[in-house]
PDB file of N, CA and C in Angstrom:
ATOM      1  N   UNK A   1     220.937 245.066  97.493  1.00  0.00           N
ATOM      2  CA  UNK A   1     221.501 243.761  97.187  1.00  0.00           C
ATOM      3  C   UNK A   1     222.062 243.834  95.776  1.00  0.00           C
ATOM      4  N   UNK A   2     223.302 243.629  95.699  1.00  0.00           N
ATOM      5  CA  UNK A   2     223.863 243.722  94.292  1.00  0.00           C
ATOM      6  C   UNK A   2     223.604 242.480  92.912  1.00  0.00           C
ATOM      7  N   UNK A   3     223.965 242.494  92.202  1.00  0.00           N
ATOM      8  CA  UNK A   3     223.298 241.138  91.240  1.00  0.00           C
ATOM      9  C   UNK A   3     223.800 240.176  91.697  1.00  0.00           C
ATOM     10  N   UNK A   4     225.584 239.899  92.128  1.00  0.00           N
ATOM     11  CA  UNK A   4     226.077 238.434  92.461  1.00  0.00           C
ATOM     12  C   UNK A   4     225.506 237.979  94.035  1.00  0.00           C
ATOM     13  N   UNK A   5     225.025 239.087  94.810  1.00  0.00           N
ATOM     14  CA  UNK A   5     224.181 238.299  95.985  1.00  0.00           C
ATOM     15  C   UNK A   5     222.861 237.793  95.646  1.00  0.00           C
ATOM     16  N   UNK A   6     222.177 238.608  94.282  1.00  0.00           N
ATOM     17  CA  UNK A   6     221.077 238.121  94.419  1.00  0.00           C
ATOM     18  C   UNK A   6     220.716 236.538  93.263  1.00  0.00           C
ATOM     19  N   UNK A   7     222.333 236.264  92.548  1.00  0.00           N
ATOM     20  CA  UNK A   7     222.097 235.590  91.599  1.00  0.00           C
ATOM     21  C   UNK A   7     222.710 234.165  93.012  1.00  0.00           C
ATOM     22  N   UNK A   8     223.248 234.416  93.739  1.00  0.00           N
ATOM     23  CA  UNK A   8     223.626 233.750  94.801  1.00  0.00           C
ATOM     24  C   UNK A   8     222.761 233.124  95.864  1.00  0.00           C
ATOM     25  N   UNK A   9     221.796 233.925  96.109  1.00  0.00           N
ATOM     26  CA  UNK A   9     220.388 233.859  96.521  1.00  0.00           C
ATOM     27  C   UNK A   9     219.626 232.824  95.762  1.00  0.00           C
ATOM     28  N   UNK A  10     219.507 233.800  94.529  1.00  0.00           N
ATOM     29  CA  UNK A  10     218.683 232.159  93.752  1.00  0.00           C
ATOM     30  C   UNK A  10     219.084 230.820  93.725  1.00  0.00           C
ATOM     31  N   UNK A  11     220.501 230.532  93.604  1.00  0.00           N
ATOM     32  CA  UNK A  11     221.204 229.615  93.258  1.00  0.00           C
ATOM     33  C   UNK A  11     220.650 228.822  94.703  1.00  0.00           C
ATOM     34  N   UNK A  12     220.956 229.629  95.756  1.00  0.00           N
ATOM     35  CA  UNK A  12     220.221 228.889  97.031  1.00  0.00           C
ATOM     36  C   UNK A  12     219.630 228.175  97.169  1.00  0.00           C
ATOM     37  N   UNK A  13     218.290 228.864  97.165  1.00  0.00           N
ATOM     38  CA  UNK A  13     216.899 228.634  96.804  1.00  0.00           C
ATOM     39  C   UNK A  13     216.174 227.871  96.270  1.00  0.00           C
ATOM     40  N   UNK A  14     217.006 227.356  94.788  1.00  0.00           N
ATOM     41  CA  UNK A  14     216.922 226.070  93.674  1.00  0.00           C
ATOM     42  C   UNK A  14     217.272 225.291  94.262  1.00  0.00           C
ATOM     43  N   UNK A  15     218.429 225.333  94.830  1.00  0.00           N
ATOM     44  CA  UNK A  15     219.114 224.237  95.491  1.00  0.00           C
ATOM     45  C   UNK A  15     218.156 223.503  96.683  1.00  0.00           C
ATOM     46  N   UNK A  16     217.730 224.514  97.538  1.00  0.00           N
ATOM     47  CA  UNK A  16     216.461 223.799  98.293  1.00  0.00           C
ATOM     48  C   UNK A  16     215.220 223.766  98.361  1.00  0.00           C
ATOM     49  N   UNK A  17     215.129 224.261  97.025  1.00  0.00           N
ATOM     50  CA  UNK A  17     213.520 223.834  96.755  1.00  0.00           C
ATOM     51  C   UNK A  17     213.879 221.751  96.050  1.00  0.00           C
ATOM     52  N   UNK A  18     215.421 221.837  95.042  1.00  0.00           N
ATOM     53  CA  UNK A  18     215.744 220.609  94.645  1.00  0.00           C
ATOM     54  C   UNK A  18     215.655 219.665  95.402  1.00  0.00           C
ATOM     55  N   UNK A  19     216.411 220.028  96.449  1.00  0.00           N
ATOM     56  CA  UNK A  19     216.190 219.232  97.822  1.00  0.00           C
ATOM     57  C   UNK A  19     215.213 218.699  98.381  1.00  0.00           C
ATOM     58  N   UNK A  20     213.918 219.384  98.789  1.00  0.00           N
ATOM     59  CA  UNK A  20     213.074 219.498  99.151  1.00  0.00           C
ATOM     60  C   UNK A  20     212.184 218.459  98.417  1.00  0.00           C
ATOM     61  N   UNK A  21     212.021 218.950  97.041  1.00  0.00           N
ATOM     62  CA  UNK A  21     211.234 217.716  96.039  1.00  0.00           C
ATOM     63  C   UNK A  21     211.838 216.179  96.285  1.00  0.00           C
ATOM     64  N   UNK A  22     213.398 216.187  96.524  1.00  0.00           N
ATOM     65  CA  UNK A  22     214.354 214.950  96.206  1.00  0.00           C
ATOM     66  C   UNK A  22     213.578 213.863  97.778  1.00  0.00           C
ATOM     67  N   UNK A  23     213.567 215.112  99.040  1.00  0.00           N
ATOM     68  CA  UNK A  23     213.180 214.256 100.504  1.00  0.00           C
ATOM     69  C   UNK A  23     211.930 213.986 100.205  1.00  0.00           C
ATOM     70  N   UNK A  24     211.304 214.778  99.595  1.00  0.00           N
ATOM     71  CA  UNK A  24     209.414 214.160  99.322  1.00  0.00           C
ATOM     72  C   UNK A  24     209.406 212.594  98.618  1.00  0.00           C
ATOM     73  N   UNK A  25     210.356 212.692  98.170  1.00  0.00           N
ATOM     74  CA  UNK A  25     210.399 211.570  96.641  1.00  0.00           C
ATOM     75  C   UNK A  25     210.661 210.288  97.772  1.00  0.00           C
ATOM     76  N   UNK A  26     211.811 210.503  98.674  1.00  0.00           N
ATOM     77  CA  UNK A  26     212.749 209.764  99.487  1.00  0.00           C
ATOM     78  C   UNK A  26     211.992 209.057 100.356  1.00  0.00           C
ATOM     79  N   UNK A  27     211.352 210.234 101.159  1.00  0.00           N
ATOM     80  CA  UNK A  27     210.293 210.019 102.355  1.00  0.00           C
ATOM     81  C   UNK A  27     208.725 209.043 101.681  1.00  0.00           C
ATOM     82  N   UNK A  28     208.063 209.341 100.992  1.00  0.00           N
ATOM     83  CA  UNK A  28     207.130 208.201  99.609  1.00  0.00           C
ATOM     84  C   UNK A  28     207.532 207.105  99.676  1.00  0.00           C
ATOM     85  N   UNK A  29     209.128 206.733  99.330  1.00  0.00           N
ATOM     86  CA  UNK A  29     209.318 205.766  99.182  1.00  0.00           C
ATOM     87  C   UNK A  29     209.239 205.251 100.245  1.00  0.00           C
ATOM     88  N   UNK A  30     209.751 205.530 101.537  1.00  0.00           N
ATOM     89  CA  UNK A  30     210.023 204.563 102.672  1.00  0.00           C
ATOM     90  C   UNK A  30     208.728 204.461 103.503  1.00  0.00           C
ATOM     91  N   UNK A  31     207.595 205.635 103.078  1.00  0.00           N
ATOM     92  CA  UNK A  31     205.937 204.987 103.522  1.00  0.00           C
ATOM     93  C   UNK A  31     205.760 203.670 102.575  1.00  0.00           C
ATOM     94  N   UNK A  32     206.035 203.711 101.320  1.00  0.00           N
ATOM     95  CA  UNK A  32     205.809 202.566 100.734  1.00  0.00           C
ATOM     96  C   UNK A  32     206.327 201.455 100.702  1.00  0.00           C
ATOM     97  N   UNK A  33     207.473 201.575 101.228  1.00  0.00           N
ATOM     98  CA  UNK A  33     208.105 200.129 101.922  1.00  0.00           C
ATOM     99  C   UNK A  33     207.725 199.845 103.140  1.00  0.00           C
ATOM    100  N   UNK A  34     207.286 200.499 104.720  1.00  0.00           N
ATOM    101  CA  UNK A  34     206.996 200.592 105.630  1.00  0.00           C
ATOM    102  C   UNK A  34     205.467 200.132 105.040  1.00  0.00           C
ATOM    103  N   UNK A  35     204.989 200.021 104.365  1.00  0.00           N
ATOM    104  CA  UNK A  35     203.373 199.272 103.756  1.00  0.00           C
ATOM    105  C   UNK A  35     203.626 198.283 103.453  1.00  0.00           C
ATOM    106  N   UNK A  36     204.616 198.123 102.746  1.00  0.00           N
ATOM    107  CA  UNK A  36     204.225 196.697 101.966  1.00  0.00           C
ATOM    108  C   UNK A  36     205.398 195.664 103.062  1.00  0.00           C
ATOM    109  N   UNK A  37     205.927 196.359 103.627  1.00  0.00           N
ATOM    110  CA  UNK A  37     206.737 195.232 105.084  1.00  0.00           C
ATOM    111  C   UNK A  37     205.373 194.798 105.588  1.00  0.00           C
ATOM    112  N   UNK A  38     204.885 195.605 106.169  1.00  0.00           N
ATOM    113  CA  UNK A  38     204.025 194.899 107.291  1.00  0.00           C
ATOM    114  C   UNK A  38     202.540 194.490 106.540  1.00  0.00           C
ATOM    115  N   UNK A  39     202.513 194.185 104.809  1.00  0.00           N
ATOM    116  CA  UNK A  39     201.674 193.622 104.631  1.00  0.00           C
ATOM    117  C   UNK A  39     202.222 192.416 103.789  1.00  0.00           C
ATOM    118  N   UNK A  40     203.485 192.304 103.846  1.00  0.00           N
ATOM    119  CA  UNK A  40     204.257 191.387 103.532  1.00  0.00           C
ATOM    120  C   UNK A  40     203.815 190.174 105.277  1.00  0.00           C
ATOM    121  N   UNK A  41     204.390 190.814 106.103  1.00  0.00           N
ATOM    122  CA  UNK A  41     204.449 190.213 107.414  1.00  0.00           C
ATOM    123  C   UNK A  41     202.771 189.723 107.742  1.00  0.00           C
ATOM    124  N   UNK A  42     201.771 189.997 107.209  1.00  0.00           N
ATOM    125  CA  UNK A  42     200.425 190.091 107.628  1.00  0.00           C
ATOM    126  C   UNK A  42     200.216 188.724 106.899  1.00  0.00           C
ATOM    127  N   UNK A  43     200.858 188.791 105.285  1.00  0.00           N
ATOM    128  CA  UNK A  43     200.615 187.955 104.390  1.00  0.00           C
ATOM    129  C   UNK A  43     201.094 186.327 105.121  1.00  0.00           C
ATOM    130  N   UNK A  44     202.649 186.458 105.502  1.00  0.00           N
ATOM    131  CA  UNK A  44     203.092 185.455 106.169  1.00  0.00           C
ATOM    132  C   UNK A  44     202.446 184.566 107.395  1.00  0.00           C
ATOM    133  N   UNK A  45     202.323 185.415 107.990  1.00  0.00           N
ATOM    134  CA  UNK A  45     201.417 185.275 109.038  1.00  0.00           C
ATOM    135  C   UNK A  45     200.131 184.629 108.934  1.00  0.00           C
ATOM    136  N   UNK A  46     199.026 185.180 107.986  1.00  0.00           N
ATOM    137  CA  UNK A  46     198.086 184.553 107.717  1.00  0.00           C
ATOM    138  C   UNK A  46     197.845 183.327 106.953  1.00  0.00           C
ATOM    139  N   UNK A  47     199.143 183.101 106.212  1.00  0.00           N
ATOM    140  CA  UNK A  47     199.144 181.759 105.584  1.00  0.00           C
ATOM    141  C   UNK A  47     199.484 180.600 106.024  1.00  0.00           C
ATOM    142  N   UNK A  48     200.938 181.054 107.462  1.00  0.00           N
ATOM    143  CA  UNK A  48     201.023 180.272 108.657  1.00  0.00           C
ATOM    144  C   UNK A  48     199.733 179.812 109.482  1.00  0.00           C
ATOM    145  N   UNK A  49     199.119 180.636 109.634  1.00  0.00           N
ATOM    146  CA  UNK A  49     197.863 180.137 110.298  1.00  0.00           C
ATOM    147  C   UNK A  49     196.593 179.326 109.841  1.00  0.00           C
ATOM    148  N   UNK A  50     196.605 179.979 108.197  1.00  0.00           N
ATOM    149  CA  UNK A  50     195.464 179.026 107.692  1.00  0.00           C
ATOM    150  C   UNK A  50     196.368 177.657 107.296  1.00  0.00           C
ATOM    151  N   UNK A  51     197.875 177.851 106.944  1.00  0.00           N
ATOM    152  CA  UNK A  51     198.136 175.969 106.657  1.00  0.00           C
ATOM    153  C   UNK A  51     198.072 175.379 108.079  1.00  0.00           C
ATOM    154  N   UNK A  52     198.124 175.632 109.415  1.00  0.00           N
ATOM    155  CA  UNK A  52     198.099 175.348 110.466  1.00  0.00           C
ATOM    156  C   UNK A  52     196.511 175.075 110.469  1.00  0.00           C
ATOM    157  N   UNK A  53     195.004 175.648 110.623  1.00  0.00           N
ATOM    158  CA  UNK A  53     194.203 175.762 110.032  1.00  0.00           C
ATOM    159  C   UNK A  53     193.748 174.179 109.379  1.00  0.00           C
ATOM    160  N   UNK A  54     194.350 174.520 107.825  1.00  0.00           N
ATOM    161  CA  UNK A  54     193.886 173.363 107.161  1.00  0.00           C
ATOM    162  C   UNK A  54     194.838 171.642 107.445  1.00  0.00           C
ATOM    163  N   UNK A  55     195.784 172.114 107.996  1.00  0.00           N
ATOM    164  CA  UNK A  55     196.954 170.637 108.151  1.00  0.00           C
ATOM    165  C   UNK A  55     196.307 170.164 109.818  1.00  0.00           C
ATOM    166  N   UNK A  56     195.206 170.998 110.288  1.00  0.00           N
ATOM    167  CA  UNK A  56     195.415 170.500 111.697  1.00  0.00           C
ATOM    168  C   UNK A  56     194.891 168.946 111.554  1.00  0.00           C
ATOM    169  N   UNK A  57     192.972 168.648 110.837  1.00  0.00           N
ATOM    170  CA  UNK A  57     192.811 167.434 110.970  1.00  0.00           C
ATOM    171  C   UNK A  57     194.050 166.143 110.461  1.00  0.00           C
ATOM    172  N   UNK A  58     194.803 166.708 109.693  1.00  0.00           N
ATOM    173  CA  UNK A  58     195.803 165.648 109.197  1.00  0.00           C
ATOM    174  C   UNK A  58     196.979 165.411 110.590  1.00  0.00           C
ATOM    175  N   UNK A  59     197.387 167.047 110.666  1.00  0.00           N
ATOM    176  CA  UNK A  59     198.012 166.106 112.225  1.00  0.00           C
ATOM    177  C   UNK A  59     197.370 165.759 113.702  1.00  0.00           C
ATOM    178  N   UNK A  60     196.496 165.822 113.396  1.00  0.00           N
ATOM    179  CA  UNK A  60     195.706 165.003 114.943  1.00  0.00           C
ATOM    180  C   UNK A  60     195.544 163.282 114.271  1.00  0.00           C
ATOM    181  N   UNK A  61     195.402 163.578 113.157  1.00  0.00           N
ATOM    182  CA  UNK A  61     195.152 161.586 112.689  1.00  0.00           C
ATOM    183  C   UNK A  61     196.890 161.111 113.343  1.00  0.00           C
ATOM    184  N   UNK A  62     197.606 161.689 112.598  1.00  0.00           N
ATOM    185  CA  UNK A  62     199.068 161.416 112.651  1.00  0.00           C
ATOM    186  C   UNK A  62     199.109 160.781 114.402  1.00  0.00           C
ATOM    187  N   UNK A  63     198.830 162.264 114.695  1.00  0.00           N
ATOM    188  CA  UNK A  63     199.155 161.992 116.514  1.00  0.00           C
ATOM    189  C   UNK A  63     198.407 160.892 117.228  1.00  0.00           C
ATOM    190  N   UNK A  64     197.064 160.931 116.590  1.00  0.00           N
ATOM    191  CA  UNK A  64     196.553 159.483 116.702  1.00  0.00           C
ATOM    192  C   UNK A  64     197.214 158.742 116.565  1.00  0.00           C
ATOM    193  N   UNK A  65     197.315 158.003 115.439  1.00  0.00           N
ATOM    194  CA  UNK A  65     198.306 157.128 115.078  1.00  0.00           C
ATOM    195  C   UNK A  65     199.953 156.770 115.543  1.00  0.00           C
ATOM    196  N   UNK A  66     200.015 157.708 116.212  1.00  0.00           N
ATOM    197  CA  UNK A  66     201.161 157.556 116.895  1.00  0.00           C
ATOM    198  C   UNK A  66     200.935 156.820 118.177  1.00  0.00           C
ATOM    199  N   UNK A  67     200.418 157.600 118.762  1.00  0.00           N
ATOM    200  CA  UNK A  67     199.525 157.231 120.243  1.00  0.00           C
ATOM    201  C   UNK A  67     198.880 155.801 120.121  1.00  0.00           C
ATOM    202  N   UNK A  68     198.225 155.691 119.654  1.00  0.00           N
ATOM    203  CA  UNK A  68     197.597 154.067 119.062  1.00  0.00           C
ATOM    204  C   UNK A  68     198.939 153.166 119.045  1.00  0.00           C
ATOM    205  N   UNK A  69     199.945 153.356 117.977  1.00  0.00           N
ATOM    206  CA  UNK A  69     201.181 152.860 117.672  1.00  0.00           C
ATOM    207  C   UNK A  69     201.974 152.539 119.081  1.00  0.00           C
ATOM    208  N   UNK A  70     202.322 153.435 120.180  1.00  0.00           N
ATOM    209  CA  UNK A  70     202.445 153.097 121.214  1.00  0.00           C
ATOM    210  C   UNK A  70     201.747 152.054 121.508  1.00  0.00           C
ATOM    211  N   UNK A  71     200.465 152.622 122.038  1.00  0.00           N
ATOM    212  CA  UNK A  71     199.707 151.290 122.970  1.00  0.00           C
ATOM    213  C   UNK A  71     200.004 150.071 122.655  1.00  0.00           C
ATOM    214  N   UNK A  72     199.936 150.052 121.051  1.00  0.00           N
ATOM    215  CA  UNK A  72     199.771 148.863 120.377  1.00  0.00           C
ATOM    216  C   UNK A  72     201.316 148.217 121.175  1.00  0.00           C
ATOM    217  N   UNK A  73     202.610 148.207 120.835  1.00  0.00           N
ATOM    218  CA  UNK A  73     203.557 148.435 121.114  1.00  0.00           C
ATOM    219  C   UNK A  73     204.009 148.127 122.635  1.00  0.00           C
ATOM    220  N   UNK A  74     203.045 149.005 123.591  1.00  0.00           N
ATOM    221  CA  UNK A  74     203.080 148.779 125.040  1.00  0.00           C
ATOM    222  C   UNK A  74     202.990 146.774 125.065  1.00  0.00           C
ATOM    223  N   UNK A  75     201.592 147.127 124.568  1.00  0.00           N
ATOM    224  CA  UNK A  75     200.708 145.745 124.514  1.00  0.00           C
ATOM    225  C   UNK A  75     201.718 144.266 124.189  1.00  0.00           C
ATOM    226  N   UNK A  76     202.377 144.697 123.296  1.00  0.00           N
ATOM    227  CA  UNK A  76     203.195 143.294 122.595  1.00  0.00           C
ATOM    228  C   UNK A  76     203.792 143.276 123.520  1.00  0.00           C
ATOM    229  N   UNK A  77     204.959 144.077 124.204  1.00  0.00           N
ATOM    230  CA  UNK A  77     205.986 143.802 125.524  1.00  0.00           C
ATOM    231  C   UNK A  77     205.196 143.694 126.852  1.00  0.00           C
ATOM    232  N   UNK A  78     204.250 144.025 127.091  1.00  0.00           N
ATOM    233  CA  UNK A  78     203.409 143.089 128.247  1.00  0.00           C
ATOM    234  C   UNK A  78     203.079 141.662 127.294  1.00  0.00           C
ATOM    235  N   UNK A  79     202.903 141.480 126.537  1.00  0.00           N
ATOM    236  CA  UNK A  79     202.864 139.910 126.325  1.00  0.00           C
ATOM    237  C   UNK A  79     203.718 139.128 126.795  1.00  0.00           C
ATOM    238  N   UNK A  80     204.740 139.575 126.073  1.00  0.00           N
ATOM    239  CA  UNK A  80     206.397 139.408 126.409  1.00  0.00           C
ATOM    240  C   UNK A  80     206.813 139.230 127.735  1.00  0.00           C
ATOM    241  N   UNK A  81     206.052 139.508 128.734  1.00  0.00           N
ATOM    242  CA  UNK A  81     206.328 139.993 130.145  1.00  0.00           C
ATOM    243  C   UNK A  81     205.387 138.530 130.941  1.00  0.00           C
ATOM    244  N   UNK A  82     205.214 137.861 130.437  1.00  0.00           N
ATOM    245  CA  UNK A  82     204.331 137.313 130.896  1.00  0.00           C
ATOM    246  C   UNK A  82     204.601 135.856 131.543  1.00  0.00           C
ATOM    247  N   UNK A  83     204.780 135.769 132.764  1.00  0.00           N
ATOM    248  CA  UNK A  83     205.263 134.298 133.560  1.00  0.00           C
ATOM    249  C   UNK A  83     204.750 133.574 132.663  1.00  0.00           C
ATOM    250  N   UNK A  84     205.591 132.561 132.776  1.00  0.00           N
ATOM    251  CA  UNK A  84     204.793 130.723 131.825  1.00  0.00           C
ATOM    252  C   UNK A  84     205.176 129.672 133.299  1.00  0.00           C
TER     253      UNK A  84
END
């Protein structure tokens, strides 16, 4: 092997060992985004559920109160309804 194949060789070699370090670096990163997505998504998720969780007794009063609000409501127009 003469010197310009073997200085050609090296030049290679650097080149994909450079490489090599650059996809390690590349590939790290996108485990570490592929982590923090789906603990991003975990986060969302669980806060949907506990305000769902803590807002439920407030909307069952609501829905009460709605429901009540009807009847009440029914009630006045059967008054209204009423032969004299």
């Amino acid at each position: 092997m003469n010197p310009e194949e073997r200085k050609l060789l090296q030049n290679t070699f650097n080149l994909a060992e450079e490489n090599n370090k650059m996809l390690r670096k590349v590939r790290g990163v996108q485990k570490r985004q592929a982590f923090f997505s789906i603990l991003k998504w975990i986060i969302i998720i669980g806060v949907a559920v506990g305000a769902f969780y803590f807002l439920q007794p407030y909307i069952d009063n609501v829905l009460k109160f709605i429901q009540d609000s009807s009847a009440s409501l029914n009630q006045l127009k059967n008054l209204g309804n009423i032969p004299h």
